[in-house]
C-alpha atoms as a PDB file:
ATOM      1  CA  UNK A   1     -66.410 -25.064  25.018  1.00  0.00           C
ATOM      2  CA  UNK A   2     -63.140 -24.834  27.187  1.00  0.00           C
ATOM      3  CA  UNK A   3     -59.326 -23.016  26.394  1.00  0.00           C
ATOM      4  CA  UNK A   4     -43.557 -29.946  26.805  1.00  0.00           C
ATOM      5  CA  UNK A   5     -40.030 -34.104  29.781  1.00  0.00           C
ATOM      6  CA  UNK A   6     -37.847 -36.157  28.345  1.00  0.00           C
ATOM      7  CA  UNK A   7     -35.051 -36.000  30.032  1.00  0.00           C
ATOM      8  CA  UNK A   8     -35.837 -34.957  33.603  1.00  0.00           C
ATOM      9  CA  UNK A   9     -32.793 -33.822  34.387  1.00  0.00           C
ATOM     10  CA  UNK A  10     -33.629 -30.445  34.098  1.00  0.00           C
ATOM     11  CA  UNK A  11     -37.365 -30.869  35.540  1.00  0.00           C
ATOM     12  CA  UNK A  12     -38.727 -27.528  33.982  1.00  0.00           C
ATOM     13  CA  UNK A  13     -42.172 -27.850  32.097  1.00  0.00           C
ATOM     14  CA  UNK A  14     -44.345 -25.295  29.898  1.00  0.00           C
ATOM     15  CA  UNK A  15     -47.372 -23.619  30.389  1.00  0.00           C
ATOM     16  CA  UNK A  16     -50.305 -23.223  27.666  1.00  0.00           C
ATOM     17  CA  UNK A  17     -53.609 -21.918  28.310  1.00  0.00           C
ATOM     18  CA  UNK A  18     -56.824 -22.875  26.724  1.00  0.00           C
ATOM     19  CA  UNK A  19     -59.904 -20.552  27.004  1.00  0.00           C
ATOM     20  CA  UNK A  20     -64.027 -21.161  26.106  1.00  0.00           C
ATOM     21  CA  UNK A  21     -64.728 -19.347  22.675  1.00  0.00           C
ATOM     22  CA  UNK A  22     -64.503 -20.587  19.134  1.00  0.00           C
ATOM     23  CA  UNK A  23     -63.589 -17.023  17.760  1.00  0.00           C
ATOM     24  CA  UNK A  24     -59.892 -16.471  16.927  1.00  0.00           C
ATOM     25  CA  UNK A  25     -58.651 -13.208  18.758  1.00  0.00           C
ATOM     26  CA  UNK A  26     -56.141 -12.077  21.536  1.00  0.00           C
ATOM     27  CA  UNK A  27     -57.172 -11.619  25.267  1.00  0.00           C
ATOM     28  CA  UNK A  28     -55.221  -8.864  27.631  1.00  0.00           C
ATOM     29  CA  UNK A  29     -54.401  -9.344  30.705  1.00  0.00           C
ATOM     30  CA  UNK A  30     -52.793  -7.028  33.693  1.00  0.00           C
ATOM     31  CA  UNK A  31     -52.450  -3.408  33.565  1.00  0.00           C
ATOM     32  CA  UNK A  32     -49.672  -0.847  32.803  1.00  0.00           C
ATOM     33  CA  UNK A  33     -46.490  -1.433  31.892  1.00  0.00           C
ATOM     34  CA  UNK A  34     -47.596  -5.200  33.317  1.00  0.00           C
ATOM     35  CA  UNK A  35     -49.899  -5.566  30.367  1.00  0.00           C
ATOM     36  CA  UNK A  36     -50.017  -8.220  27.957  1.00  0.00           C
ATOM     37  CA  UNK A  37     -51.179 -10.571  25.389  1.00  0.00           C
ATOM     38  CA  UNK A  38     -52.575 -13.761  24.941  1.00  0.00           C
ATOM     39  CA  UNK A  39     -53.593 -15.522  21.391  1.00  0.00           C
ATOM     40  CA  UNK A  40     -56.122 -17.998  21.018  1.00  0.00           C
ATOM     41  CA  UNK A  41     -57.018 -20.374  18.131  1.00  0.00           C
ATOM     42  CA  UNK A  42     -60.403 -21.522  17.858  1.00  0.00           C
ATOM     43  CA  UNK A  43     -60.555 -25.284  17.779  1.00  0.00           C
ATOM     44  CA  UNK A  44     -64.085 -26.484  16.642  1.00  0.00           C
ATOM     45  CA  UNK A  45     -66.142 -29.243  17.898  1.00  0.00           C
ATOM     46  CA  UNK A  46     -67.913 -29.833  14.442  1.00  0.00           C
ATOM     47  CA  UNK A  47     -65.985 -33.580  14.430  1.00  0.00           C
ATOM     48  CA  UNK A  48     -64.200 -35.266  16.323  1.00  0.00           C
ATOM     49  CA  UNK A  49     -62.509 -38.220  16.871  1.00  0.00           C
ATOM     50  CA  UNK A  50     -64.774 -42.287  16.937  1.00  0.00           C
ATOM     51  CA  UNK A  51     -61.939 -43.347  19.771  1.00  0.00           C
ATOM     52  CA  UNK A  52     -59.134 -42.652  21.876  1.00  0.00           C
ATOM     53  CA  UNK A  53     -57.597 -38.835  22.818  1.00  0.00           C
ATOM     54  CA  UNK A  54     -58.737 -35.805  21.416  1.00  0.00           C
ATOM     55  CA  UNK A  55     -62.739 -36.228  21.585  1.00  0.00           C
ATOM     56  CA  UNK A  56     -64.184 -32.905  22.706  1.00  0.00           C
ATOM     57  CA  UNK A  57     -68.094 -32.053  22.531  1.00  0.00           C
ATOM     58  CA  UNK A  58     -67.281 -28.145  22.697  1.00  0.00           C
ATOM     59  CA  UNK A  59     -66.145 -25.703  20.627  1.00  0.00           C
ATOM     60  CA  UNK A  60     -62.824 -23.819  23.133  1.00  0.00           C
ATOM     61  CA  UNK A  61     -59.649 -21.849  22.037  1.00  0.00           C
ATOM     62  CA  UNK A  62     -56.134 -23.245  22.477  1.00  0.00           C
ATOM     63  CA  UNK A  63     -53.312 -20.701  23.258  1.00  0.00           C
ATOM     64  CA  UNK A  64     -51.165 -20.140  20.317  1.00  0.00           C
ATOM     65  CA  UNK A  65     -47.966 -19.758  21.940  1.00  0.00           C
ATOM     66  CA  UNK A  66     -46.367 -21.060  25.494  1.00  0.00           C
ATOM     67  CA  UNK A  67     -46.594 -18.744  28.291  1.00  0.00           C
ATOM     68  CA  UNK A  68     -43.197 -16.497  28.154  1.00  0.00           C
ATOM     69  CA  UNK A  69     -41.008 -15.554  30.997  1.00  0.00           C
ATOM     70  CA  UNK A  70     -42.075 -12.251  30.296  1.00  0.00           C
ATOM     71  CA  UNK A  71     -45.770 -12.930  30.784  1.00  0.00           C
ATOM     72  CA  UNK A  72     -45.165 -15.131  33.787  1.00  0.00           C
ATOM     73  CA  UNK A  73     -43.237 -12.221  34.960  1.00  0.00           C
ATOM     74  CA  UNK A  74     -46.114  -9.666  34.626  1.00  0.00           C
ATOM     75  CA  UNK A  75     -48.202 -12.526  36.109  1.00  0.00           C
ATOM     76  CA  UNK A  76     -46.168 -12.702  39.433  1.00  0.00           C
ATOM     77  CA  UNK A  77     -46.181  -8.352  39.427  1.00  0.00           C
ATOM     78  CA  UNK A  78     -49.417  -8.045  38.629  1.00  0.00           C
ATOM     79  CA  UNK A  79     -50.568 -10.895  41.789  1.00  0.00           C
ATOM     80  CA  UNK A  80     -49.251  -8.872  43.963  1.00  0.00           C
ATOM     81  CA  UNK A  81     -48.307 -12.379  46.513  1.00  0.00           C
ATOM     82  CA  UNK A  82     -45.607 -14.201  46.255  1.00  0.00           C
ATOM     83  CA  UNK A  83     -46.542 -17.643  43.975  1.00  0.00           C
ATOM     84  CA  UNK A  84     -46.388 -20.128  46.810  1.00  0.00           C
ATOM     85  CA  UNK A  85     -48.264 -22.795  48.994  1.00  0.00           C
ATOM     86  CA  UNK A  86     -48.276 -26.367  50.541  1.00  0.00           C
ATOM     87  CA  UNK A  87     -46.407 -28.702  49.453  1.00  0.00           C
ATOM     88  CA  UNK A  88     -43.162 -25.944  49.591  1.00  0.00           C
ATOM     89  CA  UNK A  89     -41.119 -27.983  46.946  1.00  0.00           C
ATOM     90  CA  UNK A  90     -43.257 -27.131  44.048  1.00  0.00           C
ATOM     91  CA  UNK A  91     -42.426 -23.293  44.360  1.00  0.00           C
ATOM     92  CA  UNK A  92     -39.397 -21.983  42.774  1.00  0.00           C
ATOM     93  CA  UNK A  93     -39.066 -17.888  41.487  1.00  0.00           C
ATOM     94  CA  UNK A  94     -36.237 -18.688  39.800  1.00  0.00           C
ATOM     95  CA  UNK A  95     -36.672 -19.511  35.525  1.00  0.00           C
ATOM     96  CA  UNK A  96     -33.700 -20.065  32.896  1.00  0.00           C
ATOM     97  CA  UNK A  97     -32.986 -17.941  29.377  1.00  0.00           C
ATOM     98  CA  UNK A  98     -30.908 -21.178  28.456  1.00  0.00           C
ATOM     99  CA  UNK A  99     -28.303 -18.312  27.428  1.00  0.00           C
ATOM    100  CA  UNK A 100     -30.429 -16.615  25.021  1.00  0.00           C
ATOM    101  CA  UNK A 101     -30.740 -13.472  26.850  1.00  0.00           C
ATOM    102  CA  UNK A 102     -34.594 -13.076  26.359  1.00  0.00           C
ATOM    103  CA  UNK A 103     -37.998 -13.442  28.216  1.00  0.00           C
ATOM    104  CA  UNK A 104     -39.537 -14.550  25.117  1.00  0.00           C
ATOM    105  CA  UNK A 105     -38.297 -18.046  25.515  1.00  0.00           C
ATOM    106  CA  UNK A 106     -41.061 -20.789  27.077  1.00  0.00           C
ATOM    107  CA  UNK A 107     -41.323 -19.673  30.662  1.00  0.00           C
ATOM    108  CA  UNK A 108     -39.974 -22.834  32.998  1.00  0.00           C
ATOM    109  CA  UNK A 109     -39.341 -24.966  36.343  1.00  0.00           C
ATOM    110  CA  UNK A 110     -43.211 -24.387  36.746  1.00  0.00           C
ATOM    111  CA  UNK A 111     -45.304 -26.548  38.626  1.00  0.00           C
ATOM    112  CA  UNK A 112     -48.626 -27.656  37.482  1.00  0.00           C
ATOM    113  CA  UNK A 113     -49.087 -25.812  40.940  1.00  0.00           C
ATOM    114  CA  UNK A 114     -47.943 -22.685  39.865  1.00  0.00           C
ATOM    115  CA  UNK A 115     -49.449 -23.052  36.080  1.00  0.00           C
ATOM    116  CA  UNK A 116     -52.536 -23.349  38.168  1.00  0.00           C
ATOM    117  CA  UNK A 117     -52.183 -20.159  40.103  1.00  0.00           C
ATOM    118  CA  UNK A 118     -51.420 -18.023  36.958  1.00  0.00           C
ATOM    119  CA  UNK A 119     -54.589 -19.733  35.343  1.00  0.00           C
ATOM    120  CA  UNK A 120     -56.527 -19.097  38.301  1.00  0.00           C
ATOM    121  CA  UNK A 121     -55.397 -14.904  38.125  1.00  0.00           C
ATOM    122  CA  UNK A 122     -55.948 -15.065  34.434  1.00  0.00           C
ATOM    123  CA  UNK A 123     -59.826 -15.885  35.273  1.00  0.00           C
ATOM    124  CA  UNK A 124     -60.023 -13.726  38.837  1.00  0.00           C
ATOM    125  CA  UNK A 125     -58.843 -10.142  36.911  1.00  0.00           C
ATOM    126  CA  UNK A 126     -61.117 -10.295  34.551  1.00  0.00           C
ATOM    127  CA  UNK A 127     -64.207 -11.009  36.427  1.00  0.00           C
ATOM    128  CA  UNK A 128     -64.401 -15.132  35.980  1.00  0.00           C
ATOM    129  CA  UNK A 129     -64.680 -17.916  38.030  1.00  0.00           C
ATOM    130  CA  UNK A 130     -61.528 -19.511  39.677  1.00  0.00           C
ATOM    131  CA  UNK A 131     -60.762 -22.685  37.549  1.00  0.00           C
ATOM    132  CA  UNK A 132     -58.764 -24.421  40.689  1.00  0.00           C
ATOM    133  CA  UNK A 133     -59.575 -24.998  44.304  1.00  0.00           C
ATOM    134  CA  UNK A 134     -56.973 -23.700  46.075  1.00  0.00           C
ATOM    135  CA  UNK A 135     -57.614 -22.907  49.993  1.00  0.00           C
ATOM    136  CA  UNK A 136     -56.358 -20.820  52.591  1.00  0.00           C
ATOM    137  CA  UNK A 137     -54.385 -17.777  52.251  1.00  0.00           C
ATOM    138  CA  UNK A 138     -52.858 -16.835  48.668  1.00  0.00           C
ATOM    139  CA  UNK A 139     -49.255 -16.026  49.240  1.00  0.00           C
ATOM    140  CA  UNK A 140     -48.809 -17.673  52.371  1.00  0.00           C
ATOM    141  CA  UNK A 141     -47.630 -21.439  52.457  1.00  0.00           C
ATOM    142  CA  UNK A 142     -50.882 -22.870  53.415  1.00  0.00           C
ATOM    143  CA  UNK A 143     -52.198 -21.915  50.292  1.00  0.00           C
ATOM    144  CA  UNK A 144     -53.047 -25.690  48.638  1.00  0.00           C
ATOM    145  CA  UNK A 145     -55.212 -27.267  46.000  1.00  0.00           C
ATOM    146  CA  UNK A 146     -58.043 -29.594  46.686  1.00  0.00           C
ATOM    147  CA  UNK A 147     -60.779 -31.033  44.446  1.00  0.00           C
ATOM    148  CA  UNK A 148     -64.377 -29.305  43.621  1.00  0.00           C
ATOM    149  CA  UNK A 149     -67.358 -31.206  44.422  1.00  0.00           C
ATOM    150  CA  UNK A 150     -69.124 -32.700  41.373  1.00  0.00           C
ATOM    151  CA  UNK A 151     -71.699 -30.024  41.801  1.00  0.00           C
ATOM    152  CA  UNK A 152     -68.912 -27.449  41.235  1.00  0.00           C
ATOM    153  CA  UNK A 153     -66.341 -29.598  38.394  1.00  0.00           C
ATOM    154  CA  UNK A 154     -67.013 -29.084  35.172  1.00  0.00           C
ATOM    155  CA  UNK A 155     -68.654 -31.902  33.220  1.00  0.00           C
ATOM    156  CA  UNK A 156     -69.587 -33.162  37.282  1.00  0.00           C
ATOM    157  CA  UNK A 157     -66.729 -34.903  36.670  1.00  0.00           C
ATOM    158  CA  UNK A 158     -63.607 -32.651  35.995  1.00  0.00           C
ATOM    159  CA  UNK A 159     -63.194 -32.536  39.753  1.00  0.00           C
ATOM    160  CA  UNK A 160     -60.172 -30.461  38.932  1.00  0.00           C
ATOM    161  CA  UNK A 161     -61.570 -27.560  36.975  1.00  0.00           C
ATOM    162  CA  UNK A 162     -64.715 -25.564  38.283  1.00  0.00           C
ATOM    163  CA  UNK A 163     -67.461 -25.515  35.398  1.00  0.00           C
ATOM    164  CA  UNK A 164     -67.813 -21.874  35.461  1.00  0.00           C
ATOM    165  CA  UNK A 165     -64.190 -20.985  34.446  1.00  0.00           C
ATOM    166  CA  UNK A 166     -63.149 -19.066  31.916  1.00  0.00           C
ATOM    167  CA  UNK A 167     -59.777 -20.437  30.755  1.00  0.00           C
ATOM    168  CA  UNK A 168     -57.534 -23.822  32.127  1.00  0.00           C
ATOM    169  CA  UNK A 169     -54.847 -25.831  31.535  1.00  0.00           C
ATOM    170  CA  UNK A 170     -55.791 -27.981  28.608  1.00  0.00           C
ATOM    171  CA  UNK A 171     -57.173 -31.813  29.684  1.00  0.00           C
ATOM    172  CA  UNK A 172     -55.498 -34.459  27.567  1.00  0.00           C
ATOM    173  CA  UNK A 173     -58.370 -34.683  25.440  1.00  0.00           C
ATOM    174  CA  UNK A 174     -57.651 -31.136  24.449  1.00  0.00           C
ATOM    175  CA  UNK A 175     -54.412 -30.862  23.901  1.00  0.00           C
ATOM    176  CA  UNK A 176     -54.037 -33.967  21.458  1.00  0.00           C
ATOM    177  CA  UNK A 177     -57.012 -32.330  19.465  1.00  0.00           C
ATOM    178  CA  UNK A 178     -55.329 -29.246  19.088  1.00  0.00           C
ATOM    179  CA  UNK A 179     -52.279 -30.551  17.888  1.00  0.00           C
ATOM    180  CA  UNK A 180     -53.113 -33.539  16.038  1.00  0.00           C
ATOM    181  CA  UNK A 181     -56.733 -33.790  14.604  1.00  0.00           C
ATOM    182  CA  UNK A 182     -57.078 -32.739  11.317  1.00  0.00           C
ATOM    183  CA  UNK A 183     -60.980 -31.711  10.888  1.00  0.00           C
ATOM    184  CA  UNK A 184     -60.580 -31.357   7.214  1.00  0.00           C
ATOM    185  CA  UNK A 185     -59.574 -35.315   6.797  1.00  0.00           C
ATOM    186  CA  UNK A 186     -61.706 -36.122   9.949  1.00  0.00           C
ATOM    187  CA  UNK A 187     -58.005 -38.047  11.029  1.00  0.00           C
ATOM    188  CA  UNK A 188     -55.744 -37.877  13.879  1.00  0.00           C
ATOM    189  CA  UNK A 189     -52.514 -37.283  12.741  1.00  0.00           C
ATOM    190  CA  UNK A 190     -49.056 -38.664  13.929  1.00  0.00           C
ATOM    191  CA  UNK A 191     -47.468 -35.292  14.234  1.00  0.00           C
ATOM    192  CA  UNK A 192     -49.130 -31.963  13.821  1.00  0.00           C
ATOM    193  CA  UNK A 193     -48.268 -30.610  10.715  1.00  0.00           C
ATOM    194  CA  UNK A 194     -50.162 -28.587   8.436  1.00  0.00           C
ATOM    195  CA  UNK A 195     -50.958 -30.358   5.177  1.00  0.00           C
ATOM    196  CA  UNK A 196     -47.601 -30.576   2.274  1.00  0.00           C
ATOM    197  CA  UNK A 197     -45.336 -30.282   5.964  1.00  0.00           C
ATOM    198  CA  UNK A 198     -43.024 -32.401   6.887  1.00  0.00           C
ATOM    199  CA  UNK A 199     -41.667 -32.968  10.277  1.00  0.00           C
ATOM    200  CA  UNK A 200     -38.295 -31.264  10.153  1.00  0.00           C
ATOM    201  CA  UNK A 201     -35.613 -29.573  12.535  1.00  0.00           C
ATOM    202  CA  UNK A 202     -35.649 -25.921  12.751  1.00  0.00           C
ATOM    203  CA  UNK A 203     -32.463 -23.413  13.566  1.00  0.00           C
ATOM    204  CA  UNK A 204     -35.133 -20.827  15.577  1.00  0.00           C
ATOM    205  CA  UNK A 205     -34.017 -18.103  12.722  1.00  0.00           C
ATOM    206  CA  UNK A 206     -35.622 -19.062   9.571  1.00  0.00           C
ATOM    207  CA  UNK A 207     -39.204 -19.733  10.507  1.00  0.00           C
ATOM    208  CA  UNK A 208     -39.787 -23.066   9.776  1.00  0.00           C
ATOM    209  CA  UNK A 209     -39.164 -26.611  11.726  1.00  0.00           C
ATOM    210  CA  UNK A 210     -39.446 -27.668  15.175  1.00  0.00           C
ATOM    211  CA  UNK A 211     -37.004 -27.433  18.286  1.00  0.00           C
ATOM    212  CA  UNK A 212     -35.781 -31.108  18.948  1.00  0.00           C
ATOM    213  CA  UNK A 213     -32.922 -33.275  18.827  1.00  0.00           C
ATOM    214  CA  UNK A 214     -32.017 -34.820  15.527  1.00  0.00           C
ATOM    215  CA  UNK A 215     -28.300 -35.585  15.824  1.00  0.00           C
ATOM    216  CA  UNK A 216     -27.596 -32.533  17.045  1.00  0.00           C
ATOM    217  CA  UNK A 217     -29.469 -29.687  19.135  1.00  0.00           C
ATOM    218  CA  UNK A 218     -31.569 -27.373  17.044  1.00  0.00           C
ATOM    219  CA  UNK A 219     -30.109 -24.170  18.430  1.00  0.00           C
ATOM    220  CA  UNK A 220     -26.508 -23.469  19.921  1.00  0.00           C
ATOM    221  CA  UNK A 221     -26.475 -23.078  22.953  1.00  0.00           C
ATOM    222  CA  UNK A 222     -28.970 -25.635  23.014  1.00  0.00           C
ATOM    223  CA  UNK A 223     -32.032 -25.278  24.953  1.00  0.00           C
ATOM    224  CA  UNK A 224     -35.858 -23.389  24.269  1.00  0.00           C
ATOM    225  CA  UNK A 225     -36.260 -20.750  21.392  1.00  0.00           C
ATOM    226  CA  UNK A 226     -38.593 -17.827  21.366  1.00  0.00           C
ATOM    227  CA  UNK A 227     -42.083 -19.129  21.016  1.00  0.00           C
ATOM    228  CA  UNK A 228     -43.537 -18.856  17.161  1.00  0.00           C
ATOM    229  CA  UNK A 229     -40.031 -19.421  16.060  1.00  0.00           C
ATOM    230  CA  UNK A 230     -40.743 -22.390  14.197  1.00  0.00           C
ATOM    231  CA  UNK A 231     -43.313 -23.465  11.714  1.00  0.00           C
ATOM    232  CA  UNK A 232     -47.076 -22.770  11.969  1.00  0.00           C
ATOM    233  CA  UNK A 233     -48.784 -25.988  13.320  1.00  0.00           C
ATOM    234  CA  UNK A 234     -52.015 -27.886  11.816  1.00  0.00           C
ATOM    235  CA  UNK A 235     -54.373 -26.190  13.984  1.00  0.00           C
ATOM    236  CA  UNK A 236     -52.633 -22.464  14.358  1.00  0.00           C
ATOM    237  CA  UNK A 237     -50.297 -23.481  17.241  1.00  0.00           C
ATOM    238  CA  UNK A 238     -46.707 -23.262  17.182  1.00  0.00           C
ATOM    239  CA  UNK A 239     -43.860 -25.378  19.503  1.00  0.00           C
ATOM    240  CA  UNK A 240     -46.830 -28.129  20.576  1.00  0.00           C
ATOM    241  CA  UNK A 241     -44.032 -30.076  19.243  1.00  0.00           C
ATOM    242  CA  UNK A 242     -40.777 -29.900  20.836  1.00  0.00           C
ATOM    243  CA  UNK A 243     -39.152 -26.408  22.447  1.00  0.00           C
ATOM    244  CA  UNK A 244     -40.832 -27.862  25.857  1.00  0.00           C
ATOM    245  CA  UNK A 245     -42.819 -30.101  27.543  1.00  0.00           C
ATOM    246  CA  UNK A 246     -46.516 -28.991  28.330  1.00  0.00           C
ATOM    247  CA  UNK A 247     -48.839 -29.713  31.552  1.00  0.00           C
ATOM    248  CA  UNK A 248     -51.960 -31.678  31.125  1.00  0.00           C
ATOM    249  CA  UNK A 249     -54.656 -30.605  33.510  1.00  0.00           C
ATOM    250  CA  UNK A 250     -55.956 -34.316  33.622  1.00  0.00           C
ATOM    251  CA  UNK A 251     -54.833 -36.304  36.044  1.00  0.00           C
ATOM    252  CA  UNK A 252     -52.631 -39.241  34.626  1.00  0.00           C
ATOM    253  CA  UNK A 253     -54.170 -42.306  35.663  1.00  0.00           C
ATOM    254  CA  UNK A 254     -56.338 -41.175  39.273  1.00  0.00           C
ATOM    255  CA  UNK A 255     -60.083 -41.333  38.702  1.00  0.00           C
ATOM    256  CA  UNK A 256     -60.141 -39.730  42.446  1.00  0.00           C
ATOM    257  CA  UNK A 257     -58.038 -36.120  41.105  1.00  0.00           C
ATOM    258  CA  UNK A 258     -56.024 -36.729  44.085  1.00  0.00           C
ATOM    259  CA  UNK A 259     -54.429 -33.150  44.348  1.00  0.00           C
ATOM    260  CA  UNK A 260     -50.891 -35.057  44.364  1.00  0.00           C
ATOM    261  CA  UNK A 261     -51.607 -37.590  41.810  1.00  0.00           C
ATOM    262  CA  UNK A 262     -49.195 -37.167  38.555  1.00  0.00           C
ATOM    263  CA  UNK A 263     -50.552 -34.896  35.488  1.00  0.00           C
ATOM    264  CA  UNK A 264     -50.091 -35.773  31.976  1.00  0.00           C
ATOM    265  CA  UNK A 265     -46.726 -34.319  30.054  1.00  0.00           C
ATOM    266  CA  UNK A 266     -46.991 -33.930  26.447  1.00  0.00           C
ATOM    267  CA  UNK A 267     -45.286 -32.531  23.050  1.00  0.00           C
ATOM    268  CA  UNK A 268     -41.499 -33.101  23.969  1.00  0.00           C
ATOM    269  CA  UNK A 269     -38.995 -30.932  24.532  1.00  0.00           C
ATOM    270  CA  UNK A 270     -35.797 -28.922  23.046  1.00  0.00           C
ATOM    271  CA  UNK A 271     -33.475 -32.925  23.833  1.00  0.00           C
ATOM    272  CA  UNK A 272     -36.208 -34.912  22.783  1.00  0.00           C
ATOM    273  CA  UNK A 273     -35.760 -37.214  19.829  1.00  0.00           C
ATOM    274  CA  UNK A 274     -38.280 -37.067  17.126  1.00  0.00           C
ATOM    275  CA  UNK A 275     -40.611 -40.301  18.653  1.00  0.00           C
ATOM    276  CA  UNK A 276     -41.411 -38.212  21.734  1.00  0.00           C
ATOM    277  CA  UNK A 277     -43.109 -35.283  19.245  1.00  0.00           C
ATOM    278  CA  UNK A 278     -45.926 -37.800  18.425  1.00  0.00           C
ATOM    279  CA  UNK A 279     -49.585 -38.376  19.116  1.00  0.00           C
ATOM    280  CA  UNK A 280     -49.541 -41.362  20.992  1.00  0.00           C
ATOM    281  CA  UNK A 281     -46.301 -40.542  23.067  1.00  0.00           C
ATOM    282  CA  UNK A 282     -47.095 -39.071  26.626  1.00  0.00           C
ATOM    283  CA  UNK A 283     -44.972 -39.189  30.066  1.00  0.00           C
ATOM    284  CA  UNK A 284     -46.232 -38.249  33.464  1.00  0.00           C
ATOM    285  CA  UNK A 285     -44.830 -36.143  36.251  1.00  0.00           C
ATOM    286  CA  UNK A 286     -46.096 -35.251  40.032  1.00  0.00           C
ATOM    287  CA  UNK A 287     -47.131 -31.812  39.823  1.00  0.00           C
ATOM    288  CA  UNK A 288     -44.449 -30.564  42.028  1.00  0.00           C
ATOM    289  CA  UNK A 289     -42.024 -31.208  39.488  1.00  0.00           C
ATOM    290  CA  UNK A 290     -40.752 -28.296  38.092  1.00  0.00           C
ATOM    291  CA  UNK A 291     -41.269 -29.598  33.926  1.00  0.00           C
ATOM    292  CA  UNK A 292     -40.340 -27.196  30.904  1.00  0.00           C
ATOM    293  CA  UNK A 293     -43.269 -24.583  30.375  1.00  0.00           C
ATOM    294  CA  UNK A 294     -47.194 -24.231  30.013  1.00  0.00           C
ATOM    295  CA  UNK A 295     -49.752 -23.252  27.117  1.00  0.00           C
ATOM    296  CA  UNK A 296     -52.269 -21.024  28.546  1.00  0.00           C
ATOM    297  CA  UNK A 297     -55.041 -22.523  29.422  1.00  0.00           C
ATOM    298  CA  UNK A 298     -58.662 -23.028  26.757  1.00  0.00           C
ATOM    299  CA  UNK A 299     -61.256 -20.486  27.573  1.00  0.00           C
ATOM    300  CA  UNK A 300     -65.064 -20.398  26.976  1.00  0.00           C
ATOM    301  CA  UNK A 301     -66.641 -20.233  23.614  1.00  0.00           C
ATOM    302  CA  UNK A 302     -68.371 -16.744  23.745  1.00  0.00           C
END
């Protein structure tokens, strides 16, 4: 019941929030003119499954769309503090519009670090439970994650996530169900296309396809599109393929959710080639690392 790396050259990964509920709707967040939107797709935990990624007992929601520059901007205006801690090199204010002159393209050079503050907001201003530990002083630089006890993780074993949160960055378990698992077949599918789609490069103007390289860039000048500017996904999601890398809560290999262990990368980006868009393709990066952009976290099931 909880809610893109290929070449790291350019280090900047995507942000996607999941949330607990298994009812379909958009969540607000901030206030004024810092207001704004977040859709959710329910993602039911009637099957599941036998083996392998994407088993999930809970019904949760999975953010629709990437987190935006936009939003991430309202985030950081809304806080109030700058978006910093310990270590200092996973902090960076500063986010690309690959030339496209919008905020509506993936926000990116985020740090699971700084995913994890935005997710951590997203739960404090409307009356939740922090997902992440950070201590110290929010805004000052000795502001830094450490692990929940088991009587506080979620699961008493999620020593990452805090079992009374509201929404989180999606565990690798989550993510691949969202995009791959087709509940209707009871299959996990290679790439996450609705049913009668075919895996296909998009222009980010007609609607349909996915941002990745196929002999060629999809867009000119190369680089992110707006979010939702390719084809609808199996599950309701759009650009879990390709457009930009996404943060995995999970740790990638550390049993101990050693605060500086590496977290799972997954989906590909705009320069990835089509293998790195599949199910069973996944890279890892240390969380100071400054990947594309984040999928808001899963929230409750309410």
């Amino acid at each position: 019941m909880f809610e893109k790396i290929c070449r790291l050259f350019v280090a900047v990964a995507a942000l996607t929030v999941v949330a607990f509920t298994s009812v379909a709707r958009a969540d607000t967040f901030g206030t004024g003119g810092n207001a704004f939107d977040i859709d959710f797709v329910p993602i039911s935990s009637s099957t599941n499954p036998t083996s392998g990624y994407g088993i999930v007992a809970d019904d949760y929601r999975m953010g629709v769309y990437e987190i935006t520059n936009s939003q991430w901007d309202k985030f950081k205006a809304e806080l109030g503090v700058p978006v910093t801690g310990d270590p200092p090199g996973a902090y960076d204010s500063s986010f690309y519009d690959w030339g496209t002159g919008t905020t509506n393209v993936p926000t990116n050079r985020v740090s699971w670090y700084e995913a994890a503050q935005m997710v951590n907001w997203m739960n404090t201003s409307t009356d939740h439970h922090a997902a992440y530990n950070f201590i110290g002083t929010q805004g000052d630089s000795d502001y830094a994650l450490a692990a929940w006890s088991e009587a506080e993780a979620a699961g008493g074993t999620n020593l990452y996530r805090h079992k009374d949160a509201f929404y989180f960055l999606p565990t690798e378990d989550e993510w691949v169900k969202a995009a791959y698992w087709n509940g209707t077949t009871s299959t996990l599918q290679d790439y996450a296309t609705k049913p009668g789609d075919a895996l296909h490069q998009g222009d980010g103007i007609s609607g349909t396809g996915w941002n990745y390289y196929d002999y060629g860039y999809a867009t000119d000048p190369f680089g992110p599109w707006d979010v939702g500017s390719g084809s609808e996904e199996l599950n309701g999601t759009y650009d879990m393929m390709g457009n930009n890398w996404e943060w995995m809560e999970s740790p990638y290999s550390d049993p101990n959710y050693g605060a500086g262990s590496s977290r799972g990368l997954r989906g590909g980006y705009w320069g990835s080639n089509f293998s790195l868009l599949a199910r069973l393709r996944s890279l890892r990066h240390q969380p100071v690392g400054r990947v594309q952009p984040h999928r808001v976290p899963r929230g409750k099931c309410s």
